[in-house]
Protein backbone atom coordinates (compact mmCIF):
# COMPACT_ATOMS: atom_id res chain seq x y z
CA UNK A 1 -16.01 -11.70 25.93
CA UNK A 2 -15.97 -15.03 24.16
CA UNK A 3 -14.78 -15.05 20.67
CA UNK A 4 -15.18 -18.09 17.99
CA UNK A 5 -14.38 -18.62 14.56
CA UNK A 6 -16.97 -20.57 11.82
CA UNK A 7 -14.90 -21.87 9.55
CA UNK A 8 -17.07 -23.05 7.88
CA UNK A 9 -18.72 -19.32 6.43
CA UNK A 10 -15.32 -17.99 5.49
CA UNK A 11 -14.14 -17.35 9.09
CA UNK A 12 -16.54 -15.16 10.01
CA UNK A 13 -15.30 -14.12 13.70
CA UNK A 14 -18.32 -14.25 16.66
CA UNK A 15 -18.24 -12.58 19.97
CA UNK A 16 -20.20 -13.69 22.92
CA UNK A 17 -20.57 -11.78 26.31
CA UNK A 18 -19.25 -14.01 29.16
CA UNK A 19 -22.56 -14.06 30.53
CA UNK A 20 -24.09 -16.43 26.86
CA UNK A 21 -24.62 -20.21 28.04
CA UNK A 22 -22.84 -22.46 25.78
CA UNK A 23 -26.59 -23.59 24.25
CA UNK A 24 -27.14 -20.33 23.21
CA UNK A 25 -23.52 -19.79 21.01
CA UNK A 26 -23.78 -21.16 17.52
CA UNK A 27 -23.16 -24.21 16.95
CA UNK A 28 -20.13 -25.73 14.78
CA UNK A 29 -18.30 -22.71 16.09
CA UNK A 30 -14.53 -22.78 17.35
CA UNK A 31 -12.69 -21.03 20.12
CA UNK A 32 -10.23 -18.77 19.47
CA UNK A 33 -8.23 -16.58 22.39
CA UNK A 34 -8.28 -12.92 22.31
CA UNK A 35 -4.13 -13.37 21.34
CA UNK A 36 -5.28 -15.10 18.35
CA UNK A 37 -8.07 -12.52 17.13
CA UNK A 38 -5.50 -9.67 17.87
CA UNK A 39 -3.20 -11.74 15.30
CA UNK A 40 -5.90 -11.72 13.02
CA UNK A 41 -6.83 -7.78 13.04
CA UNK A 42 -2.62 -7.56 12.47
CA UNK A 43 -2.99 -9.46 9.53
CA UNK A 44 -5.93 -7.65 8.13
CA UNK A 45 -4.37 -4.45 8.84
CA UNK A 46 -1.21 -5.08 7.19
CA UNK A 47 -3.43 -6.31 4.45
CA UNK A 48 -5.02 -3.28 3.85
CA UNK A 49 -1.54 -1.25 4.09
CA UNK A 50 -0.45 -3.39 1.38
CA UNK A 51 -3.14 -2.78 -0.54
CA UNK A 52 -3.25 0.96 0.25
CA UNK A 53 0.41 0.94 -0.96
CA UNK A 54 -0.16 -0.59 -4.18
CA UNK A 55 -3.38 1.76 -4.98
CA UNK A 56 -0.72 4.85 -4.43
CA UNK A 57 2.12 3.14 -6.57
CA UNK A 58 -0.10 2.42 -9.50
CA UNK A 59 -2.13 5.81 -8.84
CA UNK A 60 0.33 7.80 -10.58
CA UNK A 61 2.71 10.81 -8.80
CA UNK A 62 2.79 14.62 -9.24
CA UNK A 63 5.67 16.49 -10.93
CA UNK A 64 5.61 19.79 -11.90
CA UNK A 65 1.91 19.82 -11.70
CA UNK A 66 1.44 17.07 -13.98
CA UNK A 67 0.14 13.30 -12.55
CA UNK A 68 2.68 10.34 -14.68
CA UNK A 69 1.77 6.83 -14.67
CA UNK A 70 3.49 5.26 -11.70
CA UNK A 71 3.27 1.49 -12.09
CA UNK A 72 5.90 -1.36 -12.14
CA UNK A 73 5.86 -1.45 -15.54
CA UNK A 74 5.90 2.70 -16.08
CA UNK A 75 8.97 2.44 -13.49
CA UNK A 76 11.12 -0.05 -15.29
CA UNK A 77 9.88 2.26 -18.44
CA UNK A 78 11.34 5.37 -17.05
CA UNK A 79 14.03 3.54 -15.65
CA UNK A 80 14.71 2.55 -19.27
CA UNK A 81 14.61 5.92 -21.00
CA UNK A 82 17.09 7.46 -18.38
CA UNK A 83 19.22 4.66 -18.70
CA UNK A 84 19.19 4.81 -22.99
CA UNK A 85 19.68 8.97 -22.41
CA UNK A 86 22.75 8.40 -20.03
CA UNK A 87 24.58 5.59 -22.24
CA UNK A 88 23.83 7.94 -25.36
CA UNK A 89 24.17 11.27 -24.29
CA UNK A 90 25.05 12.79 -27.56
CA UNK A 91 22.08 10.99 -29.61
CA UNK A 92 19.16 12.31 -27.33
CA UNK A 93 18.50 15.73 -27.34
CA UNK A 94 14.61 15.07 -25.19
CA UNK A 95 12.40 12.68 -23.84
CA UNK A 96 9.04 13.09 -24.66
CA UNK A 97 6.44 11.51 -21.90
CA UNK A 98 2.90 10.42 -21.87
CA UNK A 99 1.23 11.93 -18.66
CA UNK A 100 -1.89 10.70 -17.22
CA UNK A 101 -4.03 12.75 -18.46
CA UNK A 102 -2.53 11.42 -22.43
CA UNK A 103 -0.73 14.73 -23.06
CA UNK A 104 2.72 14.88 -24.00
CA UNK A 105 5.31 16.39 -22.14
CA UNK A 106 8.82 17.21 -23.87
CA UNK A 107 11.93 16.85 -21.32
CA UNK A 108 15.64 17.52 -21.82
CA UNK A 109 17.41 14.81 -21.24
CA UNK A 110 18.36 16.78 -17.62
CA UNK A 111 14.84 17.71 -16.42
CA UNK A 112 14.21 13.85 -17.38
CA UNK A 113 16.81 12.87 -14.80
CA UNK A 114 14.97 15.03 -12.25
CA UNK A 115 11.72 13.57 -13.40
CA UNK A 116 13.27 10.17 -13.06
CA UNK A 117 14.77 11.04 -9.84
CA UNK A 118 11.57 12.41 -8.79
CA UNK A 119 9.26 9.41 -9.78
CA UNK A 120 11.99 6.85 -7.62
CA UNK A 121 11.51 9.41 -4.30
CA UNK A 122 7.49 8.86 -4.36
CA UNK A 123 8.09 4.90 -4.53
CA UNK A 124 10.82 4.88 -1.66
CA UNK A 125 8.68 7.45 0.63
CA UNK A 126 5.13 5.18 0.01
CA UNK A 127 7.34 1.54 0.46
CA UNK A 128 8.67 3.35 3.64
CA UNK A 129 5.59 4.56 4.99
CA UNK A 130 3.95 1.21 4.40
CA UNK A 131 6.64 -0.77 5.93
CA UNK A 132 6.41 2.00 9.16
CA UNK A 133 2.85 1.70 9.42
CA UNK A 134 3.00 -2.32 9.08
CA UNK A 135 5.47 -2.14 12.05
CA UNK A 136 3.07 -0.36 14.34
CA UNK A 137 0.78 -2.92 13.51
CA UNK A 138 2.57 -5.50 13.83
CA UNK A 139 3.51 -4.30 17.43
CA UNK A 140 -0.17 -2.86 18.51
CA UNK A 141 -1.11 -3.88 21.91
CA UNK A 142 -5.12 -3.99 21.24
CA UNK A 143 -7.52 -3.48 18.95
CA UNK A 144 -8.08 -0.32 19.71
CA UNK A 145 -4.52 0.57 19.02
CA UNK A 146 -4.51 -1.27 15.64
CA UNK A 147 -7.59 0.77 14.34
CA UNK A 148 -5.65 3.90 15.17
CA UNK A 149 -3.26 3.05 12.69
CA UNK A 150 -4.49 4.80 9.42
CA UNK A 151 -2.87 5.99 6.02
CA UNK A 152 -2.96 9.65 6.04
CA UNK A 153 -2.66 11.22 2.76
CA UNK A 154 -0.29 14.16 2.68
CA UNK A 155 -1.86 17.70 2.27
């Protein structure tokens, strides 16, 4: 195969079989090695890990059968809350929290910790399965190899 790159319609990647004459490839076209459009998959790849990741952070996470807002911003909140309950045990008896689904659940200030505690697991296990799953890409052999590489959502 003969690969080329228009960059000139957003880098829109052509193949060729080896047996096209050069008159018959599109003009204003440039070569590119099969190295380089491997490189390019990677990069797409880890694109759409990194976007996969960002969907599940900011999708929200389960606790106790309840789905809780899971952002940056709902992070640094909880972060906050658990924070202002440890520093002043004595003046917070409960946390109340907004779940997704706008009811309000009412914590103790320990079942809050767990919550907390809970809510910092499901970022650390989704930034380490991204980063595991960018790795393989980063080290796939082929194509085919990099396509194999997929997100799979735990039962």
């Amino acid at each position: 195969m003969k690969y080329f790159i228009d960059k000139n319609d957003n880098n829109q990647i052509y193949a060729y079989e080896d047996e096209v004459s050069d008159e018959q490839i599109k003009t204003g076209l440039t070569p590119i090695s099969e190295e380089e459009l491997l490189n390019e998959a990677k990069e797409l790849k880890i694109n759409e890990i990194n976007t996969k990741k960002e969907n599940i952070l900011n999708g929200g996470f389960s606790f106790k059968g309840k789905i809780y807002q899971s952002s940056n911003e709902d992070q640094l909140r909880i972060n906050g809350a658990v924070t202002n309950a440890l520093v002043n045990p004595n003046l917070i008896p409960y946390i109340d929290w907004i779940a997704l689904d706008n009811t309000t659940t009412r914590f103790s200030v320990e079942e809050f910790k767990l919550f907390a505690s809970s809510m910092a697991y499901f970022v650390q296990e989704t930034i380490f399965k991204a980063s595991a799953l960018k790795e393989k890409a980063r080290n796939a052999q082929s194509k085919e190899e990099l396509d194999l590489i997929v997100w799979e959502s735990e039962k």
